[in-house]
Protein backbone atom coordinates (compact mmCIF):
# COMPACT_ATOMS: atom_id res chain seq x y z
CA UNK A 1 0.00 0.00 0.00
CA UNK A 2 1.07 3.79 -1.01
CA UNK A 3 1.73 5.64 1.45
CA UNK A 4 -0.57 8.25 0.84
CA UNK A 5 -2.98 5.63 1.08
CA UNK A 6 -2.34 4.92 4.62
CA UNK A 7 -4.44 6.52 7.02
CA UNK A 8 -1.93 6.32 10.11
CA UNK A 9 0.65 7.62 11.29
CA UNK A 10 1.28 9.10 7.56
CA UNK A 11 -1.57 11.51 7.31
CA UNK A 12 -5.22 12.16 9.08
CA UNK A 13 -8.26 9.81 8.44
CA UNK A 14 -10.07 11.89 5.90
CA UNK A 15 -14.10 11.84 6.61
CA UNK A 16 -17.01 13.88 5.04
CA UNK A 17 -19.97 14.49 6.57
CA UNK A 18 -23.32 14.96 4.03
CA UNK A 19 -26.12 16.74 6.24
CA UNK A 20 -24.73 19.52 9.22
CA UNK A 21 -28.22 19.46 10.50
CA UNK A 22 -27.79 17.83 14.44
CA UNK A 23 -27.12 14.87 13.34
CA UNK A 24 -24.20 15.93 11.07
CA UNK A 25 -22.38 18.12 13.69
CA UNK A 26 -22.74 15.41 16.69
CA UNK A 27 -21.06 13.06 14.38
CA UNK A 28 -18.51 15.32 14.14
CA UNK A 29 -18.09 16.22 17.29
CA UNK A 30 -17.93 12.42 18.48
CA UNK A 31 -15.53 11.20 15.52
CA UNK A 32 -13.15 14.39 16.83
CA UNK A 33 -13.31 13.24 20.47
CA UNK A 34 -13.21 9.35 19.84
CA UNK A 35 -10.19 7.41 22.01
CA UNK A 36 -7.96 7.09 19.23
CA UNK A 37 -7.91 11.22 18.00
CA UNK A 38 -7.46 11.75 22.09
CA UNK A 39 -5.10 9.19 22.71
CA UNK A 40 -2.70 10.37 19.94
CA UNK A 41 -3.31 7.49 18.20
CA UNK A 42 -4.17 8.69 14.72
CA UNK A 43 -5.64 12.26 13.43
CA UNK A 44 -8.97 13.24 11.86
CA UNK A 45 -9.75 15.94 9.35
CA UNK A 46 -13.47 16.30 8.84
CA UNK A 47 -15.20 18.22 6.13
CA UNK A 48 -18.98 18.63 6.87
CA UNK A 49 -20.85 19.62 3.99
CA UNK A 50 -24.14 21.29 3.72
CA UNK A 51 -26.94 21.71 0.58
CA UNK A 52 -28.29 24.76 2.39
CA UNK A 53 -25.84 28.12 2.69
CA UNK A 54 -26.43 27.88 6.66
CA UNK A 55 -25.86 25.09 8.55
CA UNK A 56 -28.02 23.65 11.65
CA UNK A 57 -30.45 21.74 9.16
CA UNK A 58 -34.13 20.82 10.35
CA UNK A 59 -33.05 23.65 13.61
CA UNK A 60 -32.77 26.57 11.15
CA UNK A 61 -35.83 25.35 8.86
CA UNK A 62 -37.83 22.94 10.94
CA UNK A 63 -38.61 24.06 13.87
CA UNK A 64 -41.87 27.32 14.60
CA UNK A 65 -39.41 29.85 15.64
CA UNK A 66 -40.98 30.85 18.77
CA UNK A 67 -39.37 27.79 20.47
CA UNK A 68 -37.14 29.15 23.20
CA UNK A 69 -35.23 25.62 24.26
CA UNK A 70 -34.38 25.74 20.13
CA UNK A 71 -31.61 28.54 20.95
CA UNK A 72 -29.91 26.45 23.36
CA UNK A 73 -29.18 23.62 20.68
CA UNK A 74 -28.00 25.98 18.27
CA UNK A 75 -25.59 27.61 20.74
CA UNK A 76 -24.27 23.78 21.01
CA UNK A 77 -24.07 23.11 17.42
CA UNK A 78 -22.24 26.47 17.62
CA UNK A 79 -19.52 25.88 20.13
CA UNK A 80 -18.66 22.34 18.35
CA UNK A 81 -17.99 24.25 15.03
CA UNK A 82 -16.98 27.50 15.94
CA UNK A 83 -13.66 25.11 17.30
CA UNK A 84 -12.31 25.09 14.24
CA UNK A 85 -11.39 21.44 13.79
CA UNK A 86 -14.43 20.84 11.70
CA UNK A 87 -14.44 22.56 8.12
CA UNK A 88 -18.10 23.61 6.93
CA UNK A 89 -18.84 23.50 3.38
CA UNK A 90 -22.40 25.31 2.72
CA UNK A 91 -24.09 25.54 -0.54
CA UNK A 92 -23.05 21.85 -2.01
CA UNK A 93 -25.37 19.39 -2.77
CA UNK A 94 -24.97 16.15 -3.11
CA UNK A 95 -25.68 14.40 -6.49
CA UNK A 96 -25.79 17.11 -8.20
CA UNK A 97 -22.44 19.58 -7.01
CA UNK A 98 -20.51 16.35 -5.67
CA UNK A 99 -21.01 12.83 -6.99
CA UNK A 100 -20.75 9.87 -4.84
CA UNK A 101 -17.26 8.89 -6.96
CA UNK A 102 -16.26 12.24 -5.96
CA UNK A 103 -16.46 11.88 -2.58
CA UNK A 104 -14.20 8.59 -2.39
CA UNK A 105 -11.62 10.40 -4.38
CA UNK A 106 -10.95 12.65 -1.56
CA UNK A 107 -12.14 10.93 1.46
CA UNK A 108 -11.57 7.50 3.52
CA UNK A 109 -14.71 7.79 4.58
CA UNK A 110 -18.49 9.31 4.13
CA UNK A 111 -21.09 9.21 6.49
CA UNK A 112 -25.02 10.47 5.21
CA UNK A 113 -27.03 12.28 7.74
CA UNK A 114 -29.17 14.44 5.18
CA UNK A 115 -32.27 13.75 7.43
CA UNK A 116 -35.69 13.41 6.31
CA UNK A 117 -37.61 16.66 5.16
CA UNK A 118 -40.53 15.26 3.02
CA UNK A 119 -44.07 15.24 4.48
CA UNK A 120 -45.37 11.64 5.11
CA UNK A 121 -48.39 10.54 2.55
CA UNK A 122 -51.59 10.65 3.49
CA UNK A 123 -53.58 7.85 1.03
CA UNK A 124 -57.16 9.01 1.78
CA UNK A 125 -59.73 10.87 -1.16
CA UNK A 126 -59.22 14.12 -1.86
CA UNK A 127 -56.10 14.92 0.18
CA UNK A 128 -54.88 16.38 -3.30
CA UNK A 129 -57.77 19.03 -3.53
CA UNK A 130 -56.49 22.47 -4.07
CA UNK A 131 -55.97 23.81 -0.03
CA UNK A 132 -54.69 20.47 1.57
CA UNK A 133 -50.87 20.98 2.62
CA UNK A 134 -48.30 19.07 3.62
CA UNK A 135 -47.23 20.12 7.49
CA UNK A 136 -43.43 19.92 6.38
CA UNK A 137 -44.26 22.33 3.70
CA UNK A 138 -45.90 24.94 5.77
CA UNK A 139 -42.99 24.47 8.37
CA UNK A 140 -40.37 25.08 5.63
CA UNK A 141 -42.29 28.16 4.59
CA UNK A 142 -42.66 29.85 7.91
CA UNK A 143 -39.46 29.32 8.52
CA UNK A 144 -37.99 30.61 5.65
CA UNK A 145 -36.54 27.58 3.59
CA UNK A 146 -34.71 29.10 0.95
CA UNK A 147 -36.07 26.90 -1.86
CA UNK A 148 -40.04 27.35 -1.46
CA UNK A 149 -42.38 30.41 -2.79
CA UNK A 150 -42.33 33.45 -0.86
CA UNK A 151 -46.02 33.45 -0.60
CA UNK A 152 -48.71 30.84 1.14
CA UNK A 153 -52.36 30.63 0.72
CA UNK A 154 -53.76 31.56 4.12
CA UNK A 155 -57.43 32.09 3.25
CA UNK A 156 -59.24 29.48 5.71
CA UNK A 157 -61.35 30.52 8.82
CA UNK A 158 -61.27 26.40 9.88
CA UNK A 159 -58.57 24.51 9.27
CA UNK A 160 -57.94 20.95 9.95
CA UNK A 161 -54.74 19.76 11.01
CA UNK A 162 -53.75 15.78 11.18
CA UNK A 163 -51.52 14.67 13.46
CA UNK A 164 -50.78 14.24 17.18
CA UNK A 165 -47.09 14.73 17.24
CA UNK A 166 -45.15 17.85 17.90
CA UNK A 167 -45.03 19.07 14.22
CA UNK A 168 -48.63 18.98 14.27
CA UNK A 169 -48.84 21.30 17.47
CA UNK A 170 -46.06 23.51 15.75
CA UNK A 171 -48.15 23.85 12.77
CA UNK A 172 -51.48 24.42 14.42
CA UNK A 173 -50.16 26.86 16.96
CA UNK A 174 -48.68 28.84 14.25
CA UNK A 175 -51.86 29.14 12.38
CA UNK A 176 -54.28 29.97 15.22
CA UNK A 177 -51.53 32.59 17.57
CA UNK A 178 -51.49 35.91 15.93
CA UNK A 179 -48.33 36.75 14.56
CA UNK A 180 -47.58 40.14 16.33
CA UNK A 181 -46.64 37.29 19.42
CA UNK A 182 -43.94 35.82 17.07
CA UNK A 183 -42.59 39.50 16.37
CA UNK A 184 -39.68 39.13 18.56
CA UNK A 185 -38.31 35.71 16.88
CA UNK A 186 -36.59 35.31 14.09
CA UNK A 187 -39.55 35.01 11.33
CA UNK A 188 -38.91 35.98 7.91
CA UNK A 189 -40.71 39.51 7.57
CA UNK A 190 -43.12 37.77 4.05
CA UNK A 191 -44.32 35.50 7.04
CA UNK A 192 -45.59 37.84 9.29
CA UNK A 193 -47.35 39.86 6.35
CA UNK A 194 -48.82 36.57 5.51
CA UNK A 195 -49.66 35.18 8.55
CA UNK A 196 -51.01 39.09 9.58
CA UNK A 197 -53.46 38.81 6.47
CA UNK A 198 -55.21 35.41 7.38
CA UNK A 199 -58.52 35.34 8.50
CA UNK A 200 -58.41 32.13 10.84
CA UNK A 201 -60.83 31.67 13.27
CA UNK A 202 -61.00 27.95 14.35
CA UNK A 203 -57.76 25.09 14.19
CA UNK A 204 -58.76 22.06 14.69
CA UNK A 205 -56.13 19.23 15.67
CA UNK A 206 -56.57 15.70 15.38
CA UNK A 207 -55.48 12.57 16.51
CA UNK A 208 -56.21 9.10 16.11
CA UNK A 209 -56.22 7.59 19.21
CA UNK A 210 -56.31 8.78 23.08
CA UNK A 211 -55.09 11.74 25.39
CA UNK A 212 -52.49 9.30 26.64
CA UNK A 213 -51.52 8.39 23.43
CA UNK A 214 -50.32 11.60 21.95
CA UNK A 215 -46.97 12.00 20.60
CA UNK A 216 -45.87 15.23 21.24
CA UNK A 217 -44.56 16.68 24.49
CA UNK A 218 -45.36 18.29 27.66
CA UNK A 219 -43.57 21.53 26.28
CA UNK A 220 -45.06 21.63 23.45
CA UNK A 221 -48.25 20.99 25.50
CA UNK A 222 -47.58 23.74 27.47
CA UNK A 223 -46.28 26.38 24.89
CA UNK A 224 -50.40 26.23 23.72
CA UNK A 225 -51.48 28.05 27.03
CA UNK A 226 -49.12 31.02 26.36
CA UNK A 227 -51.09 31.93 23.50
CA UNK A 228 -52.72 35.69 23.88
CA UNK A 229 -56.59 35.65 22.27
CA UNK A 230 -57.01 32.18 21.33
CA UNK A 231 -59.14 29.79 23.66
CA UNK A 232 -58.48 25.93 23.76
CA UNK A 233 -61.26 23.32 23.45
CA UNK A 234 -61.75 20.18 24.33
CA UNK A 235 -64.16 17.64 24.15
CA UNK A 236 -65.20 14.92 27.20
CA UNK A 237 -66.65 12.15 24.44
CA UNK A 238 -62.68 12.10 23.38
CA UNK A 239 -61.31 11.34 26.77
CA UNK A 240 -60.97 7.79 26.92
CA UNK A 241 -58.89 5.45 28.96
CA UNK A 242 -58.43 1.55 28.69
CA UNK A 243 -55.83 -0.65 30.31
CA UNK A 244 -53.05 0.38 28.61
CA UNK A 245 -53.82 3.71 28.85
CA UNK A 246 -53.87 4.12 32.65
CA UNK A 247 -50.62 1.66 32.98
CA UNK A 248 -49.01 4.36 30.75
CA UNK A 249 -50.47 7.27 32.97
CA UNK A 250 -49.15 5.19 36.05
CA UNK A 251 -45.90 4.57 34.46
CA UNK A 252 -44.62 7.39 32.54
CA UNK A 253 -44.44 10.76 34.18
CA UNK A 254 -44.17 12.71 30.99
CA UNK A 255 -47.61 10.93 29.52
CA UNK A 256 -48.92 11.53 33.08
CA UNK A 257 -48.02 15.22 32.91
CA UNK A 258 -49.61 15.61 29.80
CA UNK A 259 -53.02 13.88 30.47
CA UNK A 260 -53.12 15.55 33.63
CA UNK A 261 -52.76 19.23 31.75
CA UNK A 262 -55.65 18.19 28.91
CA UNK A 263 -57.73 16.87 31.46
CA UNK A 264 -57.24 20.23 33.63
CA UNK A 265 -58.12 22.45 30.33
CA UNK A 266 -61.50 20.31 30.14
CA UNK A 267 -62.53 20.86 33.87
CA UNK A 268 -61.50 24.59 33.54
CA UNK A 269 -64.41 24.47 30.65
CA UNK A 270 -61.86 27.04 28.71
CA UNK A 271 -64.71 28.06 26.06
CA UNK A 272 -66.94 29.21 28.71
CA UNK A 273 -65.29 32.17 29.80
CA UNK A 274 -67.25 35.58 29.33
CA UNK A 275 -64.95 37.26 27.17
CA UNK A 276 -64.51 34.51 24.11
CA UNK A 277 -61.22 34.86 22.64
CA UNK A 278 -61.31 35.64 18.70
CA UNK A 279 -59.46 32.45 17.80
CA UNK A 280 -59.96 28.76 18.91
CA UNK A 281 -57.55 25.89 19.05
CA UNK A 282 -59.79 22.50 19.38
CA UNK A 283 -57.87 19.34 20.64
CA UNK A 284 -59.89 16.48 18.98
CA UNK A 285 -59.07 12.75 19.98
CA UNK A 286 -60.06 9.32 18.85
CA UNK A 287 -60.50 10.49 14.73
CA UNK A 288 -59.17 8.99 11.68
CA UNK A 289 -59.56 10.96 8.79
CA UNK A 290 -61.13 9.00 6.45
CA UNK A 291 -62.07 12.12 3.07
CA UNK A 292 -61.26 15.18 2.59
CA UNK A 293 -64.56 16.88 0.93
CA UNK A 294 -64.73 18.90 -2.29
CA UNK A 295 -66.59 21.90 -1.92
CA UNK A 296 -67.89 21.36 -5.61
CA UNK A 297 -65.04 23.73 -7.52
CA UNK A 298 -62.07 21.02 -6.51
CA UNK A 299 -60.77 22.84 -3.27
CA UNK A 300 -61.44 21.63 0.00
CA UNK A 301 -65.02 21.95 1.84
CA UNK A 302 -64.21 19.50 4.87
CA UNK A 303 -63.22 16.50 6.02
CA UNK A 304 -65.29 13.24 7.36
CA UNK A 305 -63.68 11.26 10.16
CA UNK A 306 -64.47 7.84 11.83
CA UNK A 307 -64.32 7.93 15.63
CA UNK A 308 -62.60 5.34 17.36
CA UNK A 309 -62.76 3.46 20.41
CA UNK A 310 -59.48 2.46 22.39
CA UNK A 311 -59.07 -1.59 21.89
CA UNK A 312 -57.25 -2.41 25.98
CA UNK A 313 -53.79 -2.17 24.28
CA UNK A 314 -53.54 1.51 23.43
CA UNK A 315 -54.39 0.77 19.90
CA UNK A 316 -57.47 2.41 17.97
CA UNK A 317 -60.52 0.63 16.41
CA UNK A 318 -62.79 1.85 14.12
CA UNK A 319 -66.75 2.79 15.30
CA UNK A 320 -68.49 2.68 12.33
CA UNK A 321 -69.91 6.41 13.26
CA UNK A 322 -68.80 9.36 10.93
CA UNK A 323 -68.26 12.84 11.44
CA UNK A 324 -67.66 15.80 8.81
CA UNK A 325 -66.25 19.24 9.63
CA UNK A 326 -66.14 22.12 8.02
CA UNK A 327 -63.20 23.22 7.25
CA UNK A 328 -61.09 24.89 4.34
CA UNK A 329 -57.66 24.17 4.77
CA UNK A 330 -56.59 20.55 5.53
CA UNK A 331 -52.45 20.21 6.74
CA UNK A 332 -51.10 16.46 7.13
CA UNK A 333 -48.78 16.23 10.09
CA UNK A 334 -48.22 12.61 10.04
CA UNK A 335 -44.84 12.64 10.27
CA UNK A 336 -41.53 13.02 8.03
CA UNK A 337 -39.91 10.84 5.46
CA UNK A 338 -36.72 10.70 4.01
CA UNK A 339 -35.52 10.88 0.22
CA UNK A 340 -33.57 8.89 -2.19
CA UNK A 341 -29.65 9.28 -2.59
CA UNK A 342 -27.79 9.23 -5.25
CA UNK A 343 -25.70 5.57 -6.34
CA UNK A 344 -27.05 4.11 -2.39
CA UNK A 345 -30.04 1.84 -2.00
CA UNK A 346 -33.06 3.27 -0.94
CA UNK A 347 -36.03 1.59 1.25
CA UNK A 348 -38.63 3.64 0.24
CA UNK A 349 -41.67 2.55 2.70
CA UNK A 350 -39.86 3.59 5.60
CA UNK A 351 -37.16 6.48 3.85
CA UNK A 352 -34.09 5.49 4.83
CA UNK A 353 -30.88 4.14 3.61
CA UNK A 354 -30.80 0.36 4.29
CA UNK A 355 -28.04 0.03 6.77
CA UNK A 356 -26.47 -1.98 10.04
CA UNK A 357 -25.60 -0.09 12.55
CA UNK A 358 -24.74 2.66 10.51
CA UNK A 359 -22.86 0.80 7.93
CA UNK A 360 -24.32 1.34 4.74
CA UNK A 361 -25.68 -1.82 2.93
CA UNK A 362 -25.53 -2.60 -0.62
CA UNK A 363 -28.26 -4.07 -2.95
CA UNK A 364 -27.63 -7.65 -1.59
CA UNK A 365 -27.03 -6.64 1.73
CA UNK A 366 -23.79 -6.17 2.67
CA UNK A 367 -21.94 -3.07 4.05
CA UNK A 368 -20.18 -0.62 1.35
CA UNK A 369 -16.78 -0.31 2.62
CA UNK A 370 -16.31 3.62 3.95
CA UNK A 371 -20.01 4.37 3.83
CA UNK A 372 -22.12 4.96 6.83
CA UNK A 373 -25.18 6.80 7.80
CA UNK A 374 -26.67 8.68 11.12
CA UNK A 375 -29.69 10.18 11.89
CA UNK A 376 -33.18 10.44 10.33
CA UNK A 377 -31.89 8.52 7.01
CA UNK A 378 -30.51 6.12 9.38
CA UNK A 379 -33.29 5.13 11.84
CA UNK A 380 -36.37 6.76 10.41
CA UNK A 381 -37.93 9.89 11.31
CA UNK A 382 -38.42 9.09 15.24
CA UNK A 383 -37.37 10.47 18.49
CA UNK A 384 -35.88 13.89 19.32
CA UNK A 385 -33.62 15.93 18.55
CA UNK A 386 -31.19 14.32 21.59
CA UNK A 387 -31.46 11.16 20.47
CA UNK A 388 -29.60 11.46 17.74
CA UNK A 389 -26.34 11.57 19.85
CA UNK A 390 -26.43 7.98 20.72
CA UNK A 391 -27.31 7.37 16.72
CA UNK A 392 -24.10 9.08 15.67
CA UNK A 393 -22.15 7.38 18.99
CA UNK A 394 -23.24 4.23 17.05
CA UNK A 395 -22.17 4.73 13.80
CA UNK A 396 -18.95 6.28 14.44
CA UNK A 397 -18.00 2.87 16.60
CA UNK A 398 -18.18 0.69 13.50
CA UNK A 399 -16.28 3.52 11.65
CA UNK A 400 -13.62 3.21 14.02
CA UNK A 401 -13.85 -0.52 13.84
CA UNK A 402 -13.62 -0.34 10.11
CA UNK A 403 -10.64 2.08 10.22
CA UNK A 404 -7.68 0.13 9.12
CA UNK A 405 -9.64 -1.66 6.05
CA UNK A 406 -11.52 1.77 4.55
CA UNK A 407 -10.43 1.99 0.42
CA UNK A 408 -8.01 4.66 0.90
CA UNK A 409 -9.23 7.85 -0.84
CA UNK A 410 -6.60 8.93 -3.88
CA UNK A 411 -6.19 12.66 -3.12
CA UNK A 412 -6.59 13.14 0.45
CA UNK A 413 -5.26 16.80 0.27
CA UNK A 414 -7.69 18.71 1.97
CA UNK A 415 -7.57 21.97 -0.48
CA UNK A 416 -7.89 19.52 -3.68
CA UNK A 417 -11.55 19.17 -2.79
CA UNK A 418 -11.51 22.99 -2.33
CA UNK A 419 -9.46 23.19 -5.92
CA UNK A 420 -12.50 20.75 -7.24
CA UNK A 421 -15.64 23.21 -5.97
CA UNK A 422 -13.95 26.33 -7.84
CA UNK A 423 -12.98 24.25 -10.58
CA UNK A 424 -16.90 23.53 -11.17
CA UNK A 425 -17.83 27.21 -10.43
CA UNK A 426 -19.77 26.16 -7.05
CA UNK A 427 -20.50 29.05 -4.71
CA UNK A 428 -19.78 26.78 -1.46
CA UNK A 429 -20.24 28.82 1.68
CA UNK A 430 -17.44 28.27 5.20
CA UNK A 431 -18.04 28.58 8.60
CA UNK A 432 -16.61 32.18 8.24
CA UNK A 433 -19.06 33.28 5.89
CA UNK A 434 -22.02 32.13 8.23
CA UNK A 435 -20.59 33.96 10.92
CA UNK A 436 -21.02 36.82 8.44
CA UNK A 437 -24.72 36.04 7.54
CA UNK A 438 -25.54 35.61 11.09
CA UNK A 439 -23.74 39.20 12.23
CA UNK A 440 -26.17 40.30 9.27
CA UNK A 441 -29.65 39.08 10.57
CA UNK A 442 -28.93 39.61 13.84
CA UNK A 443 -28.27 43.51 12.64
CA UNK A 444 -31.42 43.19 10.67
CA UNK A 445 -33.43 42.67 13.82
CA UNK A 446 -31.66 45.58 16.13
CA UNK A 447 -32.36 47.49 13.33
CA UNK A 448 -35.85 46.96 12.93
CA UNK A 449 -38.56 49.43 13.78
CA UNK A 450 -42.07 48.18 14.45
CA UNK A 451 -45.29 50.07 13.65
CA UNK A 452 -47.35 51.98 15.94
CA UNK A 453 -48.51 49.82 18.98
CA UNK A 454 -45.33 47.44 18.72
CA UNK A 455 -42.54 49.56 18.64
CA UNK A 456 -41.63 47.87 22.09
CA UNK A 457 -41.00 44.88 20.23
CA UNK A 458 -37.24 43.76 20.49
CA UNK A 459 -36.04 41.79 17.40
CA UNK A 460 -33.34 39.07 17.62
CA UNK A 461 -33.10 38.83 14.31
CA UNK A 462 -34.48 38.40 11.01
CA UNK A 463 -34.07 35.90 8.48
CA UNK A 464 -32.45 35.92 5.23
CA UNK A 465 -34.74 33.82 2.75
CA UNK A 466 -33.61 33.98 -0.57
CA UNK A 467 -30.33 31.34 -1.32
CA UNK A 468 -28.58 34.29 -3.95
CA UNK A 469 -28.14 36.65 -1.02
CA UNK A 470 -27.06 34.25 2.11
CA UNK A 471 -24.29 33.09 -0.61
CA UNK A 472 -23.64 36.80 -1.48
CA UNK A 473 -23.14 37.74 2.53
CA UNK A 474 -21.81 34.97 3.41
CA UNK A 475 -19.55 34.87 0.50
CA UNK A 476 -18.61 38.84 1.65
């Protein structure tokens, strides 16, 4: 073997990282920290690549922005790459900038975290009339995705919203609070004008089974009280208990916590208080959504459910007994899924890479030397944010393991990649040019003067949406 080839003592284990969403940079992190970079035993150089010109993935454009525990994981994500030790490459896409032949030229190793951004199917009639949205969609809107329309049709008074995790709550409390409360985050300014303009009166979540079944969490639970103007309803025919149910409530504090708030809101009889709030969030349990209805010019009119009766296991049966509401606006929040890649196998029903452990599998099932995955195209679209630091903990293990048998890459120079990215004319973005766009919105928002009535209002900052200018700041 060459000796360039050799990835100790010679020269560093060269690794890129596809996705610097949180699972990206806690790969990172952990593959910089591992026993054998501490112990002197061999070096790492890591280049962490990103499609979007900012890194921080779902956290900059998945996520309602009034989330204040949010901050706190960016600051992390922060820290472990304003270290220097990790190079960010913004503004390359994979497939389509960088090729998967590429990437083995100049690395030992590649590991996919790229997530999963898609909205989860619905397969019910009429979920493709003209005012049903996916959830993922509005999310990357609101928060100011660089590659979706500036604009989004907000003309519903009732809106249904489908889904019991916390992406459902994020999207329903975003429609329903009024968007003068979300002045001093960082929302893009064409999503308060938008927002501003709707005429929403009534959200309406729902969720297929019971209280003690919900997915989302006590936070996000909570976050729904804060709201200025907008009651919450609930109903009593959807609070229903069976076995497994009340073992949950009896074993799980966070499940307890939560049916112990909704049942709270019911006794407190929130909609009969003498000054009715403009707005109305409903909490509806035990629905499946079985149509969405046409209102006869092919947008949506409502939306017919089947109520459901708990089956002793925590599980949901159908009734037989149907309900339509009126609504205009239908949003799927059923959960994300993650897209194809490029040259790797794909398992569509479940949108992830088929993989071990993190090691990459080929069509027949076996690894691909020096390709690995973490995160949400890893494991699925499940569990939070934390959780995917025992993912990457995972995956980096059996890259370690694998360390001394990885195909060597050809050029591990790191500036020949560099050389390779201006060779093709690609406007890739560094961790010195974020630090630039982030200066900039943060300036933005000090800058900002509110209108009559909220010039109180303290701005943190505001969002740069369009792609051309974050390259052009960040690029300086």
């Amino acid at each position: 073997m060459s000796n360039h080839g050799e990835t100790t003592p010679t020269r560093p284990l060269r690794v890129a990282i596809v996705g610097a969403g949180p699972a990206g940079v806690y790969a990172a992190d952990i593959l910089t920290k591992s026993g054998g970079v501490k112990d002197g035993d061999f070096e790492v150089s890591i280049d962490l690549f990103e499609a979007y010109p900012a890194p921080y993935g779902l956290i900059r454009y998945g996520v309602a922005p009034d989330h204040p525990r949010i901050k706190g994981i960016v600051n992390a994500l922060h820290k472990v790459l304003d270290r220097g030790d990790i190079r960010f490459l913004g503004n390359v896409t994979y497939g389509r900038d960088l090729t998967l032949h590429d990437f083995r030229a100049f690395y030992d190793a590649v590991i996919f975290s790229t997530g999963a951004v898609k909205d989860a199917d619905l397969g019910i009639p009429g979920i493709d009339l003209q005012g049903s949205f996916g959830g993922a969609d509005f999310v990357s809107w609101y928060d100011g995705h660089p590659d979706v329309p500036r604009d989004w049709p907000l003309e519903a008074k009732e809106i249904a919203v489908i889904g019991n995790g916390n992406v459902a709550l994020d999207v329903a409390r975003m429609l329903v609070k009024h968007p003068e409360e979300l002045l001093s985050t960082e929302i893009p300014d064409n999503v308060y004008q938008g927002l501003k303009a709707s005429p929403v009166t009534d959200v309406h979540v729902f969720g297929r089974r019971g209280p003690a079944q919900v997915k989302f969490t006590p936070l996000e639970l909570r976050e729904l009280s804060h709201m200025n103007d907008v009651d919450i309803v609930l109903y009593p025919e959807d609070f229903e208990f069976d076995d497994a149910s009340d073992e949950a409530i009896r074993s799980n504090n966070q499940i307890k916590t939560m049916v112990n708030t909704l049942t709270n809101w019911l006794v407190e009889e929130h909609t009969e208080s003498e000054n009715p709030s403009s707005r109305r969030l409903h909490l509806h349990f035990l629905h499946s959504p079985v149509e969405v209805l046409d209102d006869g010019t092919g947008k949506v009119g409502g939306i017919k459910f089947e109520r459901m009766q708990l089956d002793g296991t925590g599980n949901a049966k159908g009734t037989g007994e149907f309900i339509d509401y009126p609504v205009q606006a239908v949003y799927r929040a059923i959960g994300y899924h993650g897209s194809a890649l490029d040259e790797l196998e794909y398992d569509a029903k479940r949108g992830v890479i088929p993989n071990e452990g993190g090691r990459v599998l080929d069509a027949e099932g076996n690894p691909v030397p020096g390709i690995y995955a973490t995160g949400w195209i890893k494991r699925g679209p499940v569990g939070l944010i934390g959780h995917t630091k025992g993912d990457a903990l995972e995956t980096i293990g059996f890259l370690l393991e694998d360390r001394l048998t990885l195909p060597p890459a050809k050029n591990p120079d790191p500036q020949a990649i560099i050389d390779l990215l201006e060779e093709r004319g690609i406007e890739y973005t560094t961790w010195e040019g974020w630090n630039k766009l982030d200066a900039h919105e943060a300036g933005l928002g000090a800058a900002w003067t509110g209108p009559e009535g909220l010039d109180h209002v303290v701005r943190e900052r505001i969002k740069v949406v369009p792609r051309e200018e974050m390259i052009r700041i960040s690029r300086g």
